[in-house]
N, C-alpha and C. Protein backbone atom coordinates (compact mmCIF):
# COMPACT_ATOMS: atom_id res chain seq x y z
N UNK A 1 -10.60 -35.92 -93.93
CA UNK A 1 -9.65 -35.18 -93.14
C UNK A 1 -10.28 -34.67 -91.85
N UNK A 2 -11.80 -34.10 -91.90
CA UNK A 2 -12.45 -33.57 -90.54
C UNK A 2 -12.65 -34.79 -89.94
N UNK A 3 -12.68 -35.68 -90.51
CA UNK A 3 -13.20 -36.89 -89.31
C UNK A 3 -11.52 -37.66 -88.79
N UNK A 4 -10.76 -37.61 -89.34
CA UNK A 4 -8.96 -37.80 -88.54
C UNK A 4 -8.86 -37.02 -87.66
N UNK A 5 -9.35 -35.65 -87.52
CA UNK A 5 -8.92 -34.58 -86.60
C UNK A 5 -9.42 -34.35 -85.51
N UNK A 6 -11.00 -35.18 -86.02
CA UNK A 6 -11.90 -35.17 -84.56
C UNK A 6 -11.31 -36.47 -83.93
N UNK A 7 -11.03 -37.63 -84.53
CA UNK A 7 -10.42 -38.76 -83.44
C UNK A 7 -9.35 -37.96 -82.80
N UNK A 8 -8.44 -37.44 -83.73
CA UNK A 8 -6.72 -37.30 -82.61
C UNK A 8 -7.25 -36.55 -81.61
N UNK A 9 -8.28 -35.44 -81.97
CA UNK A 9 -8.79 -34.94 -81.17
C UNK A 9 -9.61 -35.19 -80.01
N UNK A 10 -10.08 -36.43 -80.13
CA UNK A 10 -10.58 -37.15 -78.89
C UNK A 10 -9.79 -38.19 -77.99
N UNK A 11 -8.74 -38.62 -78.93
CA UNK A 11 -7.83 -39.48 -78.42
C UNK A 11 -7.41 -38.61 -77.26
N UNK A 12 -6.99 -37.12 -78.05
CA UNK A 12 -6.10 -36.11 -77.45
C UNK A 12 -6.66 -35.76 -75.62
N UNK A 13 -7.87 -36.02 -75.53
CA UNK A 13 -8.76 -35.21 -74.59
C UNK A 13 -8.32 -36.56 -73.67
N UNK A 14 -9.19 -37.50 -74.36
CA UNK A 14 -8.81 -38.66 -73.18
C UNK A 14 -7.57 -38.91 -73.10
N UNK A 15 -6.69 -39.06 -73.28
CA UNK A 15 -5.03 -38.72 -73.12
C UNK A 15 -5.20 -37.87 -71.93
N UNK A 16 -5.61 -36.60 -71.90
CA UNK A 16 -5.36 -35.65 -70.56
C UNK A 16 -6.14 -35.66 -69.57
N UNK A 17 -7.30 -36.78 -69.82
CA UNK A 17 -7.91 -37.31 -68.77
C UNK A 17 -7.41 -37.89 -68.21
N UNK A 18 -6.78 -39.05 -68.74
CA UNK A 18 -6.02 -39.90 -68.23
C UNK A 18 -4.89 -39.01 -67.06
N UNK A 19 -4.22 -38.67 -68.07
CA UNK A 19 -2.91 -37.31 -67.06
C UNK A 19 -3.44 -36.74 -65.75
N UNK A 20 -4.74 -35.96 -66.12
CA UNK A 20 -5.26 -35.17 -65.12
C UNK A 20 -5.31 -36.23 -63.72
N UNK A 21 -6.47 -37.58 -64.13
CA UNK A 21 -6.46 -38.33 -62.92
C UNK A 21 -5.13 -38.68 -62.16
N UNK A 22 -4.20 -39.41 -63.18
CA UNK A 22 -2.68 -39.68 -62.34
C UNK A 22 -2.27 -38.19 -60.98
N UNK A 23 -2.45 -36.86 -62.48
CA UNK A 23 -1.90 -36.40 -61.79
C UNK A 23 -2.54 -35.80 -60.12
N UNK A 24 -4.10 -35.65 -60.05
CA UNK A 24 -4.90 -35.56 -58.94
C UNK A 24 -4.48 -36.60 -57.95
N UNK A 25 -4.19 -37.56 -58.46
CA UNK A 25 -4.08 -38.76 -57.28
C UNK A 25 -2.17 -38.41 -56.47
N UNK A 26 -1.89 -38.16 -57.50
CA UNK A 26 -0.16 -37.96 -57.04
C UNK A 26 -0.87 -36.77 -56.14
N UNK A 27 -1.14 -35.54 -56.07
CA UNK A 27 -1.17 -34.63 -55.24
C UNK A 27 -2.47 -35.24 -54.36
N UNK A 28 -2.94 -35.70 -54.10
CA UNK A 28 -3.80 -36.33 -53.00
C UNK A 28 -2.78 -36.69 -51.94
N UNK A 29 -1.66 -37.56 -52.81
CA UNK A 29 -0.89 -38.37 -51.98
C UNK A 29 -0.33 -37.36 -51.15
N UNK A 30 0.57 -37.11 -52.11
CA UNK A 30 1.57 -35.89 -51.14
C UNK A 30 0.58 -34.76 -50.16
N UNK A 31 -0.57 -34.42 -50.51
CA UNK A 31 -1.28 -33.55 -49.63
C UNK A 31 -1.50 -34.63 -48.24
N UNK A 32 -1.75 -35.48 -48.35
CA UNK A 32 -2.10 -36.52 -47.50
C UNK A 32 -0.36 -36.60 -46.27
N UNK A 33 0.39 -36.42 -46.83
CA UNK A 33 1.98 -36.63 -46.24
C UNK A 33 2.15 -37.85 -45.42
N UNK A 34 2.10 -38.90 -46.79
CA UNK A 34 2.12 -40.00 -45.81
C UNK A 34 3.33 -40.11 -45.38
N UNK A 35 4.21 -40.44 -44.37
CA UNK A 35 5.03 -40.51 -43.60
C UNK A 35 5.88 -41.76 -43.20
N UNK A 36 5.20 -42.71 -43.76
CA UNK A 36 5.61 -43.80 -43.53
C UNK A 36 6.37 -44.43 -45.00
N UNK A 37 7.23 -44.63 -45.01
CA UNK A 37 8.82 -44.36 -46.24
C UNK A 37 9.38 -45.86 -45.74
N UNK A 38 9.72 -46.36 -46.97
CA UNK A 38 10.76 -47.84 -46.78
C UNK A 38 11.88 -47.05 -46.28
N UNK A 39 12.10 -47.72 -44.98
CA UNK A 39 12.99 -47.24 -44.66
C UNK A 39 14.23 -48.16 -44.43
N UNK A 40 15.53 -47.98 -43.42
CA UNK A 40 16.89 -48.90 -44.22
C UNK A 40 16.54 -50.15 -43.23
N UNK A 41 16.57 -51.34 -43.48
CA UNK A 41 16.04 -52.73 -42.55
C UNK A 41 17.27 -52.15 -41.45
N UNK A 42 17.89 -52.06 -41.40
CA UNK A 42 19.13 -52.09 -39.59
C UNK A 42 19.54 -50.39 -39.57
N UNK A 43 19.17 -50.40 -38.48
CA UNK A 43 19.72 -49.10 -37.86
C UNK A 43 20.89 -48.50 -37.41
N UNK A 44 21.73 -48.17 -37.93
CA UNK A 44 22.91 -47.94 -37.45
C UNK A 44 23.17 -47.46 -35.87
N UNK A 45 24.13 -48.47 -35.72
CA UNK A 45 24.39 -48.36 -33.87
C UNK A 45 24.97 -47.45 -33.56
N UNK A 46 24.26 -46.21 -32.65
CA UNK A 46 24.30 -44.81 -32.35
C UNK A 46 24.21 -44.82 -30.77
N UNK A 47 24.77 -44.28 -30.65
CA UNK A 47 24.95 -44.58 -28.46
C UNK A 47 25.01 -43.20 -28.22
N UNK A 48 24.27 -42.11 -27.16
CA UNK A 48 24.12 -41.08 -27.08
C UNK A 48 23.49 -41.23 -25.42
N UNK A 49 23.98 -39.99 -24.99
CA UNK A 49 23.98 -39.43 -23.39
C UNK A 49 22.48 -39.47 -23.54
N UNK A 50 21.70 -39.72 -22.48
CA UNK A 50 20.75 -38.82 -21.66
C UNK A 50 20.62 -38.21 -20.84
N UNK A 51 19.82 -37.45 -20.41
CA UNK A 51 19.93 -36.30 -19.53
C UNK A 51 19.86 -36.86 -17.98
N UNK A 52 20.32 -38.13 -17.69
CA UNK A 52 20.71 -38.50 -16.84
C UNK A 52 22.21 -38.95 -16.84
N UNK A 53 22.67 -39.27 -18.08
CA UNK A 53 24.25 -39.86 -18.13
C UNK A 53 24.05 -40.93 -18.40
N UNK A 54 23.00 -41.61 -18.50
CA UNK A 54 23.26 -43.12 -19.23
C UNK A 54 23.24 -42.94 -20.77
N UNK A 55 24.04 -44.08 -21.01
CA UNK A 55 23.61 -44.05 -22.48
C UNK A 55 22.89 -44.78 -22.96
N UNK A 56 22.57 -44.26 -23.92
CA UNK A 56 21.44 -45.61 -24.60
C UNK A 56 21.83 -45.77 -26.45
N UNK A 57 21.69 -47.05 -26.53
CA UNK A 57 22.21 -47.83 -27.88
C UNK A 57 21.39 -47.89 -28.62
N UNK A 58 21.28 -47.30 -29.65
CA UNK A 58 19.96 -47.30 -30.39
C UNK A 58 20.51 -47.60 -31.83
N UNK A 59 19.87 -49.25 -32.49
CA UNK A 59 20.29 -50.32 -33.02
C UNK A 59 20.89 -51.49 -33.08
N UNK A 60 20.60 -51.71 -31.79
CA UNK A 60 20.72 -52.98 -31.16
C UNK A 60 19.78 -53.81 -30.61
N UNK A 61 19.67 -55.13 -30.37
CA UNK A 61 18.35 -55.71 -29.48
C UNK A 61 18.35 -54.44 -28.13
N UNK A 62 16.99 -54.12 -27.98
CA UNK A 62 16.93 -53.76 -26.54
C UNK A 62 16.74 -54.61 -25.68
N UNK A 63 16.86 -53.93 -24.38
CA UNK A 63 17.40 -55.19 -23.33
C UNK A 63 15.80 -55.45 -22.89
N UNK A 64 14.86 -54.59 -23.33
CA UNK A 64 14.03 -54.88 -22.51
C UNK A 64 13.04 -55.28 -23.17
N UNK A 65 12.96 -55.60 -24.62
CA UNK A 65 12.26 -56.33 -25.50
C UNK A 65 11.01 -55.59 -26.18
N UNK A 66 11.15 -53.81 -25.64
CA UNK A 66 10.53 -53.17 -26.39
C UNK A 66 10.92 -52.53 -27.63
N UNK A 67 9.68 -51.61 -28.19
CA UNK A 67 10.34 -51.24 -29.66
C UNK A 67 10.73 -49.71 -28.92
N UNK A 68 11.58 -49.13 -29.84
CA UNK A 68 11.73 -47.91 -29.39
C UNK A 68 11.12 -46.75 -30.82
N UNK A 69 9.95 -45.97 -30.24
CA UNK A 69 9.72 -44.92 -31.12
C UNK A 69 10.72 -43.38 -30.55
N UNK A 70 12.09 -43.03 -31.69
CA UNK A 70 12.51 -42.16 -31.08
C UNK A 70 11.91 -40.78 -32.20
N UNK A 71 11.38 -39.67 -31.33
CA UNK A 71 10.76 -38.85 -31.50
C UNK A 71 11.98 -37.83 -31.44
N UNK A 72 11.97 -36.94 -32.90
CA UNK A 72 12.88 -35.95 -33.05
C UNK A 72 12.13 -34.72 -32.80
N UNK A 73 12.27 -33.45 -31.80
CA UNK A 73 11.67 -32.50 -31.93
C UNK A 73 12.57 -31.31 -30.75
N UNK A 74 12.26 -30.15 -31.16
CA UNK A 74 12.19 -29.08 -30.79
C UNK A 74 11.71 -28.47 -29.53
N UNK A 75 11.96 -27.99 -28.09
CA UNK A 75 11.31 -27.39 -27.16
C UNK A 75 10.32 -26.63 -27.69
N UNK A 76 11.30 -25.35 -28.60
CA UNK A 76 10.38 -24.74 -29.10
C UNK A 76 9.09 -24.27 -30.31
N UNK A 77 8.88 -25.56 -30.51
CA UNK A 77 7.92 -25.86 -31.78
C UNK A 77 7.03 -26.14 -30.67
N UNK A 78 5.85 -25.50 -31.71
CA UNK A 78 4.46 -25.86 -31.15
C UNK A 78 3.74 -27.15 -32.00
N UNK A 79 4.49 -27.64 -32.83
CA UNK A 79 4.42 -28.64 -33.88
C UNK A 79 5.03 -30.13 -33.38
N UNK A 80 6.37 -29.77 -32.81
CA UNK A 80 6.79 -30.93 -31.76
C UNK A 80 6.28 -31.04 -30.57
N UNK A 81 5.78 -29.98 -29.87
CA UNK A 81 5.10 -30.29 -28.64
C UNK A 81 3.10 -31.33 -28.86
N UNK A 82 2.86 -30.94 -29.89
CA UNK A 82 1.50 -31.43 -30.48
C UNK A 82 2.21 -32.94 -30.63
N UNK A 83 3.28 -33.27 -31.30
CA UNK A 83 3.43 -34.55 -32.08
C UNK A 83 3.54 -35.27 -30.31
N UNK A 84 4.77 -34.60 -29.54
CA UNK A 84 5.40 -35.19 -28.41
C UNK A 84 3.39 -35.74 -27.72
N UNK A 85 2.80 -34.68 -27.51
CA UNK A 85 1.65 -35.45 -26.69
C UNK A 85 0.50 -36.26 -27.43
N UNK A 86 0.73 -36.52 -28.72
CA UNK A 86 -0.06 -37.40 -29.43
C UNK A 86 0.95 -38.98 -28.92
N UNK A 87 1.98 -38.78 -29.22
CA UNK A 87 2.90 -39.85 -29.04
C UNK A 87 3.03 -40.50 -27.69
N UNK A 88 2.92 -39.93 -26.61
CA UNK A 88 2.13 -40.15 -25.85
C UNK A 88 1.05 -40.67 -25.46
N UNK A 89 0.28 -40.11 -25.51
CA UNK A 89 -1.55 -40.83 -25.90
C UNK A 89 -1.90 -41.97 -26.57
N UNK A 90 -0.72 -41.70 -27.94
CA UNK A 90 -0.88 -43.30 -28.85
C UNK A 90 0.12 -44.50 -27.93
N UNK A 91 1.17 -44.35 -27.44
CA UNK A 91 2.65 -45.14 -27.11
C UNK A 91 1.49 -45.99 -26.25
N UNK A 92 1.67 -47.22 -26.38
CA UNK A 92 1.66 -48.59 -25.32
C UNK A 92 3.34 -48.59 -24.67
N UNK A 93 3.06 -48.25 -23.35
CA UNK A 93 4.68 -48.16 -22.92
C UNK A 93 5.10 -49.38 -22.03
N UNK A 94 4.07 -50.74 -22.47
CA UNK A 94 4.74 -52.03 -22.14
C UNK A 94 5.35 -52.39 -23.54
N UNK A 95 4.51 -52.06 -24.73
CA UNK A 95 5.65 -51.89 -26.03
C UNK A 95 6.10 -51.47 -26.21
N UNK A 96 6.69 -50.11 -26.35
CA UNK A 96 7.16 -49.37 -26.96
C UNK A 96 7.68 -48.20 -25.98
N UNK A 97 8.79 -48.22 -26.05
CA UNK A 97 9.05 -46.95 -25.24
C UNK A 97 9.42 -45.28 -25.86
N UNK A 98 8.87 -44.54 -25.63
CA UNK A 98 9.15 -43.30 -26.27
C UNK A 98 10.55 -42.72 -25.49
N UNK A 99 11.38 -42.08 -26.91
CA UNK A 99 12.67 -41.34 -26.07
C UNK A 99 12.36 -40.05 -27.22
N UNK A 100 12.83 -38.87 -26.50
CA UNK A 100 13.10 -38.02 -27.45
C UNK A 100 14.24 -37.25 -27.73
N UNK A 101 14.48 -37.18 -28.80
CA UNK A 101 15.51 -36.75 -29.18
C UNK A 101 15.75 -35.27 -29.44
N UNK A 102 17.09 -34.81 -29.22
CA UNK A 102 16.96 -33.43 -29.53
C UNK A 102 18.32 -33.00 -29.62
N UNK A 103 18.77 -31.65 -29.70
CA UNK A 103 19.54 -30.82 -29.80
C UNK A 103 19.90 -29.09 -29.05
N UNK A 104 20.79 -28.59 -28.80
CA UNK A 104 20.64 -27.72 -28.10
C UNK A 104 20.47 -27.81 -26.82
N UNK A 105 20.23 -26.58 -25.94
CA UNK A 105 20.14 -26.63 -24.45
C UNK A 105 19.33 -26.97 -24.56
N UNK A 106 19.57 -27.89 -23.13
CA UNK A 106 18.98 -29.13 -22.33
C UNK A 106 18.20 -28.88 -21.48
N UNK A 107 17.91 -27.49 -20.90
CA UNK A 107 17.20 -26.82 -20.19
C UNK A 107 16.01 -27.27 -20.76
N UNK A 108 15.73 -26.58 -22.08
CA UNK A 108 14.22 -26.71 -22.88
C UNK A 108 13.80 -27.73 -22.84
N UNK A 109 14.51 -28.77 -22.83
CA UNK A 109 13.64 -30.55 -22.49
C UNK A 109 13.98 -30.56 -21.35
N UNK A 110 14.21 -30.35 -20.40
CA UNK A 110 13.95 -30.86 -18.80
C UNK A 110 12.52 -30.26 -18.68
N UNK A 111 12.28 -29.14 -18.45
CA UNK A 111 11.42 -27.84 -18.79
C UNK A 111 10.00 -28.81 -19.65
N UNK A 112 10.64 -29.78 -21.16
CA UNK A 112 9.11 -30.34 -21.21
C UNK A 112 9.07 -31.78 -20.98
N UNK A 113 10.13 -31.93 -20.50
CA UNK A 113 10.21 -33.60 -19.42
C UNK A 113 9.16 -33.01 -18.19
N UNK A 114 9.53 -32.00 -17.54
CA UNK A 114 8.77 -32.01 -16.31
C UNK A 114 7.15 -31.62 -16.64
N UNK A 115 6.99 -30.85 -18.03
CA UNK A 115 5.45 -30.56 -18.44
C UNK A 115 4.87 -32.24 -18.75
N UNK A 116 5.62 -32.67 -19.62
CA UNK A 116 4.93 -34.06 -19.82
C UNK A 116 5.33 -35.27 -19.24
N UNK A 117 5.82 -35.62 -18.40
CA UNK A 117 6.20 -36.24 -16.97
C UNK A 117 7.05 -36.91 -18.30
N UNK A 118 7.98 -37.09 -18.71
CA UNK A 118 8.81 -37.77 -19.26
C UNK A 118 10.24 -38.19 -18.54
N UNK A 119 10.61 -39.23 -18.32
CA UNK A 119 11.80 -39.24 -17.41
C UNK A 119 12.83 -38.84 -18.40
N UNK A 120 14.14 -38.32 -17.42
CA UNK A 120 15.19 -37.69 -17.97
C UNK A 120 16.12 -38.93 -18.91
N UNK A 121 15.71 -40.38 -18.48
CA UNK A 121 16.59 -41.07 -18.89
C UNK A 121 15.91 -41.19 -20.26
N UNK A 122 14.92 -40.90 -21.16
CA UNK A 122 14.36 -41.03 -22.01
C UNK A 122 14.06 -39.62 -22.71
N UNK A 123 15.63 -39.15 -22.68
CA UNK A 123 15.68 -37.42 -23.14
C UNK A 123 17.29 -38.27 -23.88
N UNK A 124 17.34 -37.53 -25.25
CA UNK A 124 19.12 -38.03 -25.63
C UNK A 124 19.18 -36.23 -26.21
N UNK A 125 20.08 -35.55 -26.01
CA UNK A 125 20.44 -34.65 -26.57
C UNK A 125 21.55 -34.61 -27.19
N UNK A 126 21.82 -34.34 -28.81
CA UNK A 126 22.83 -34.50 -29.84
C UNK A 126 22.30 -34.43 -31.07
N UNK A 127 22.72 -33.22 -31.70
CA UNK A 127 22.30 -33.75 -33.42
C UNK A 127 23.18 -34.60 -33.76
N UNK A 128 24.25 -35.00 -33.84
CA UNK A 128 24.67 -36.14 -34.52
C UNK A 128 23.52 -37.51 -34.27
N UNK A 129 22.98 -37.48 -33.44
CA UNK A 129 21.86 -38.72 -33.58
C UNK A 129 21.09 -38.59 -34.36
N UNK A 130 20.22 -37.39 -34.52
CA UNK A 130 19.65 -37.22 -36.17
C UNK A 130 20.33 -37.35 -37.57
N UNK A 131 21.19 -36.95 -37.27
CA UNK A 131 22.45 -36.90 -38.67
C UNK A 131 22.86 -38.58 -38.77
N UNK A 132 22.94 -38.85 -38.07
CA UNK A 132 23.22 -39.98 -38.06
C UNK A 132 22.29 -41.43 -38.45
N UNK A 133 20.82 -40.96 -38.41
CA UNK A 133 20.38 -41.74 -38.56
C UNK A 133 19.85 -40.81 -39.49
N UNK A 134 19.72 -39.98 -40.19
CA UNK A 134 19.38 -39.10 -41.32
C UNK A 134 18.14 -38.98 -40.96
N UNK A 135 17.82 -38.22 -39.93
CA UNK A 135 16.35 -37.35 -39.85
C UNK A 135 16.77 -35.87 -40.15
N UNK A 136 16.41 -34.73 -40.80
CA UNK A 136 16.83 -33.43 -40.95
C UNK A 136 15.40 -32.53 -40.87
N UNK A 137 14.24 -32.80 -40.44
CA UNK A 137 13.23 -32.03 -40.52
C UNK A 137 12.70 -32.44 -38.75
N UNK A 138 12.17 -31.49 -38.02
CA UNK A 138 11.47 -31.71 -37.11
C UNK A 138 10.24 -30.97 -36.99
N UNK A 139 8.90 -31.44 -36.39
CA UNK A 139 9.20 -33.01 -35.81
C UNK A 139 8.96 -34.12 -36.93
N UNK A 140 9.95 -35.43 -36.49
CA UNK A 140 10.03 -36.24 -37.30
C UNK A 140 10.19 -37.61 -36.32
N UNK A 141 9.77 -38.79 -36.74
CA UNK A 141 9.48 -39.54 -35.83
C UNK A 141 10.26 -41.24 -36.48
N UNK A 142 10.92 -42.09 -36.11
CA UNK A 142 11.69 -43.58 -36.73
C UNK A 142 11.07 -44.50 -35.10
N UNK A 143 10.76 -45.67 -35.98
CA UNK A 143 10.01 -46.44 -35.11
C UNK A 143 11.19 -47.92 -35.22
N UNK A 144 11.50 -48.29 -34.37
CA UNK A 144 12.70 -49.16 -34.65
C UNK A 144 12.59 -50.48 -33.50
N UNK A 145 12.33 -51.59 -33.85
CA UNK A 145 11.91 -52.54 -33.27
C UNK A 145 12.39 -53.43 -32.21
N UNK A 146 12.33 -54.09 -31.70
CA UNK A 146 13.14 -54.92 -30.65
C UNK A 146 14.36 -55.34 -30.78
N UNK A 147 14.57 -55.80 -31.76
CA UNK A 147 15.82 -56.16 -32.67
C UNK A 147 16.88 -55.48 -33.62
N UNK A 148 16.34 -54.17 -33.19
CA UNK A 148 17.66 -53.13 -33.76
C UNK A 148 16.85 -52.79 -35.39
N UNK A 149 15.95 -52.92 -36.01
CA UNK A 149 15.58 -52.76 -37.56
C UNK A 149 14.69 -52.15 -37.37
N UNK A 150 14.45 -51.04 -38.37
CA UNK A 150 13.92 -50.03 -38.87
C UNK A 150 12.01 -50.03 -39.07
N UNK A 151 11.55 -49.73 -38.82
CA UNK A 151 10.05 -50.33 -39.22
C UNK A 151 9.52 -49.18 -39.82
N UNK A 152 9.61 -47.89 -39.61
CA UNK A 152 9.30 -46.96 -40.18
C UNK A 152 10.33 -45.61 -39.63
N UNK A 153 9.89 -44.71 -40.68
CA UNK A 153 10.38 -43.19 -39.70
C UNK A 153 9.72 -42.04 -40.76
N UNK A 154 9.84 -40.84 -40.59
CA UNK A 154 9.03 -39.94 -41.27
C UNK A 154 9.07 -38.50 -41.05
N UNK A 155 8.34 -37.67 -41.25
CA UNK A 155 7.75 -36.66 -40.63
C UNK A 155 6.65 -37.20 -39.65
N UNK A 156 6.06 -35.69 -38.42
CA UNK A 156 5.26 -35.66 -37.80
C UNK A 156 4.48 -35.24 -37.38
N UNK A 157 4.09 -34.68 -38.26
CA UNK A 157 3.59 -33.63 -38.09
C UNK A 157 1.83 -33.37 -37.62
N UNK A 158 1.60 -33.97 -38.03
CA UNK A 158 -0.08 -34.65 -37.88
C UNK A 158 -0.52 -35.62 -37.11
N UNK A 159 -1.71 -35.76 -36.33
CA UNK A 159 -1.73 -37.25 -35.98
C UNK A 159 -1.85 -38.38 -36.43
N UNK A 160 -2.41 -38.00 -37.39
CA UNK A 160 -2.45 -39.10 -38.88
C UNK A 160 -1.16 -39.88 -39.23
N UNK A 161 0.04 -38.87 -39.36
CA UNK A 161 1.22 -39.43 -39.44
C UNK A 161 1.71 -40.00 -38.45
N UNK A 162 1.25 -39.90 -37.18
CA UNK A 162 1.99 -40.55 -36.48
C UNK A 162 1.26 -41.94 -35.87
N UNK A 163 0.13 -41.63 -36.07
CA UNK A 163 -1.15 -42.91 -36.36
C UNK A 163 -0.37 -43.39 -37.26
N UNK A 164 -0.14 -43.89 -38.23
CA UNK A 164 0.25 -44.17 -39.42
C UNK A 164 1.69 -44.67 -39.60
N UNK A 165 2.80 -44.26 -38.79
CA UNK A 165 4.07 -44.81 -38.27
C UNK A 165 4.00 -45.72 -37.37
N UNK A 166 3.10 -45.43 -35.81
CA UNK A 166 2.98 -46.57 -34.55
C UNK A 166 2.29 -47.66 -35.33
N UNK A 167 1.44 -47.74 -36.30
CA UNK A 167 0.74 -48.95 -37.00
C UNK A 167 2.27 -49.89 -37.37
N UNK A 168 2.88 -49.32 -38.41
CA UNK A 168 4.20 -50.46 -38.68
C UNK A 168 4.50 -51.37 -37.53
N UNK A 169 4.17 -51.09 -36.32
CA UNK A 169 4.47 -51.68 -35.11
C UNK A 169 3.81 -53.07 -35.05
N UNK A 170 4.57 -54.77 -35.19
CA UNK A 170 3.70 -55.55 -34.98
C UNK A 170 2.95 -56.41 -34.07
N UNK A 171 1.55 -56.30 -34.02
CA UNK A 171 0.98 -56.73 -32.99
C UNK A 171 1.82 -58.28 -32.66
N UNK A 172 1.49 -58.05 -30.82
CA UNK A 172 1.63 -59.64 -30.05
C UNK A 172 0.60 -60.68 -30.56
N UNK A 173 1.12 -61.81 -30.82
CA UNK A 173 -0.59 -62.64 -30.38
C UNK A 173 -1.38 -62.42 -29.23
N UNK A 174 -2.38 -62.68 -29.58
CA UNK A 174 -3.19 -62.43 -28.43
C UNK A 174 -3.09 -63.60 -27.71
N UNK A 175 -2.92 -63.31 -26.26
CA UNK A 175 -2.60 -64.24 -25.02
C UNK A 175 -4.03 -65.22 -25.36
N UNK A 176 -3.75 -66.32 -24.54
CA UNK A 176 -4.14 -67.88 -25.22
C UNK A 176 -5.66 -67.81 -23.52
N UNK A 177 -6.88 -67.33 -24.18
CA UNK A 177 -8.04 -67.41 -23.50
C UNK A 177 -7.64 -68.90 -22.54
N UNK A 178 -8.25 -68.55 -21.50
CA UNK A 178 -8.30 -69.77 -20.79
C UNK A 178 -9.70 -70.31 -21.15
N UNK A 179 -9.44 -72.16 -21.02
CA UNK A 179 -11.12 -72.45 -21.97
C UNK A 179 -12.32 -72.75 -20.53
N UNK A 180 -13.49 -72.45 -21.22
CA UNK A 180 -14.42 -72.22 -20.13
C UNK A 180 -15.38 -73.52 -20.64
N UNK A 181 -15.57 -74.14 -19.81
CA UNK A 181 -16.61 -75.07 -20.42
C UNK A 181 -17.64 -75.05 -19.97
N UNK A 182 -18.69 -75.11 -21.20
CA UNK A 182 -20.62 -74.81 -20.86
C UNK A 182 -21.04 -76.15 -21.00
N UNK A 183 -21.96 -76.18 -20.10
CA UNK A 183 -22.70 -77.49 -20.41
C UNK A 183 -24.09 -77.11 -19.75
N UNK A 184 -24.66 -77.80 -20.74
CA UNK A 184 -26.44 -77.46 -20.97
C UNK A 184 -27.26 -78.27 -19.63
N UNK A 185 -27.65 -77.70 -19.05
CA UNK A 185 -28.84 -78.84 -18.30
C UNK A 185 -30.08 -79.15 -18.86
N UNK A 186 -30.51 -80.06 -18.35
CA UNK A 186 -31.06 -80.97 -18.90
C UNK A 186 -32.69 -80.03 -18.33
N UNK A 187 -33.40 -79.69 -19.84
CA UNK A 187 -34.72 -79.32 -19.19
C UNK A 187 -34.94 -77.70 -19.45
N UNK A 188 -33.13 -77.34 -20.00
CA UNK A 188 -33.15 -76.02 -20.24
C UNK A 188 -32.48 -75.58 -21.67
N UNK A 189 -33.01 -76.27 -22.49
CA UNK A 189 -32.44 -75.67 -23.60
C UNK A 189 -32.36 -74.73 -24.16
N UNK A 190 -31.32 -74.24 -24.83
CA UNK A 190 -31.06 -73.33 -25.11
C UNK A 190 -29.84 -72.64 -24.15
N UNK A 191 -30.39 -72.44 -23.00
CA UNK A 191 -29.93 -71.89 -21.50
C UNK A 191 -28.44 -72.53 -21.20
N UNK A 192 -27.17 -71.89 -21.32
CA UNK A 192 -25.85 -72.36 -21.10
C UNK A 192 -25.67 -72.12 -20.19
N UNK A 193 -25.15 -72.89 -18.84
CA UNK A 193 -24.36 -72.61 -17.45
C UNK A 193 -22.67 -72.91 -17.63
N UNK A 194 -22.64 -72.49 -16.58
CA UNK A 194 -21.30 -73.02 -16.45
C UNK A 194 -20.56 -73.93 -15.72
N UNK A 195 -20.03 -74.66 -15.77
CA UNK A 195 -19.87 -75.92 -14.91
C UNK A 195 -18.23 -75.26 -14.89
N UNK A 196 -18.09 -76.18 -12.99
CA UNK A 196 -16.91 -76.14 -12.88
C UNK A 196 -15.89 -75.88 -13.69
């Protein structure tokens, strides 16, 4: 009977070893906030003012064959203003164009259009564009590709996360090297020139 009680009893331990690790790794994750979520393949087609009066269509091919990262945030967060100039710093803006999105007076984003040279046509103000594309936390960031589909979206809180969203983004090939041809003279081996 003492020796049944010490197995269940060891079974028992490694059993909550087992548990303990799962459960350490689950809170790694979530401490980690990864941000990057399957998100829906097509974006629902949402057309919204900018603070110039154009509109812009967001879930559709763009016309200009970039991706669009639209950045949800707040004037007054010091949490969206951190994400807004990481996003920045990270954005390739022959890929990808940054717009940001928002709500409320329009004052507060002109105000950080003119702090972070952002043009007005790349300001949309409306919560129904968040609602609509179901973002409800700011800042929060949806990365949405040339072709109107979804590649990521998230929170933003970190740079990590937003490192971690612009990645879904897929690289170009790399442009096609022009070929250089070496040819050895005679007497110098080893030694490569370059010929015409």
């Amino acid at each position: 009977m003492l020796i049944a009680s010490h197995f269940l009893l060891w079974i028992a331990i490694v059993l909550l070893g087992v548990a303990w690790f799962a459960l350490d790794r689950r809170v790694r994750a979530l401490a980690a906030d990864r941000p990057v979520e399957a998100a829906a393949p097509r974006v629902p087609v949402v057309s919204a003012a900018t603070l110039t009066g154009e509109t812009l269509t967001i879930g559709r091919a763009s016309r200009d064959g970039r991706a669009l990262l639209l950045l949800f945030a707040a004037p007054d967060c010091t949490r969206s203003a951190a994400a807004l100039r990481e996003a920045i710093a990270l954005g390739d803006p022959a890929r990808l164009r940054l717009v940001l999105v928002g709500e409320g007076d329009p004052a507060g984003y002109q105000a950080l259009a003119r702090l972070h040279q952002i043009g007005e046509r790349d300001i949309v103000i409306g919560g129904a564009v968040a609602e609509d594309l179901g973002i409800a936390v700011r800042p929060a960031a949806m990365l949405v590709a040339a072709d109107g589909t979804t590649l990521a979206s998230g929170a933003v809180e970190t740079r990590e996360q937003l490192v971690a969203l612009i990645a879904a983004l897929p690289r170009e090939a790399a442009p096609a090297r022009s070929a250089r041809i070496v040819r050895l003279r005679p007497g110098l081996a080893g030694t490569a020139a370059s010929g015409g």
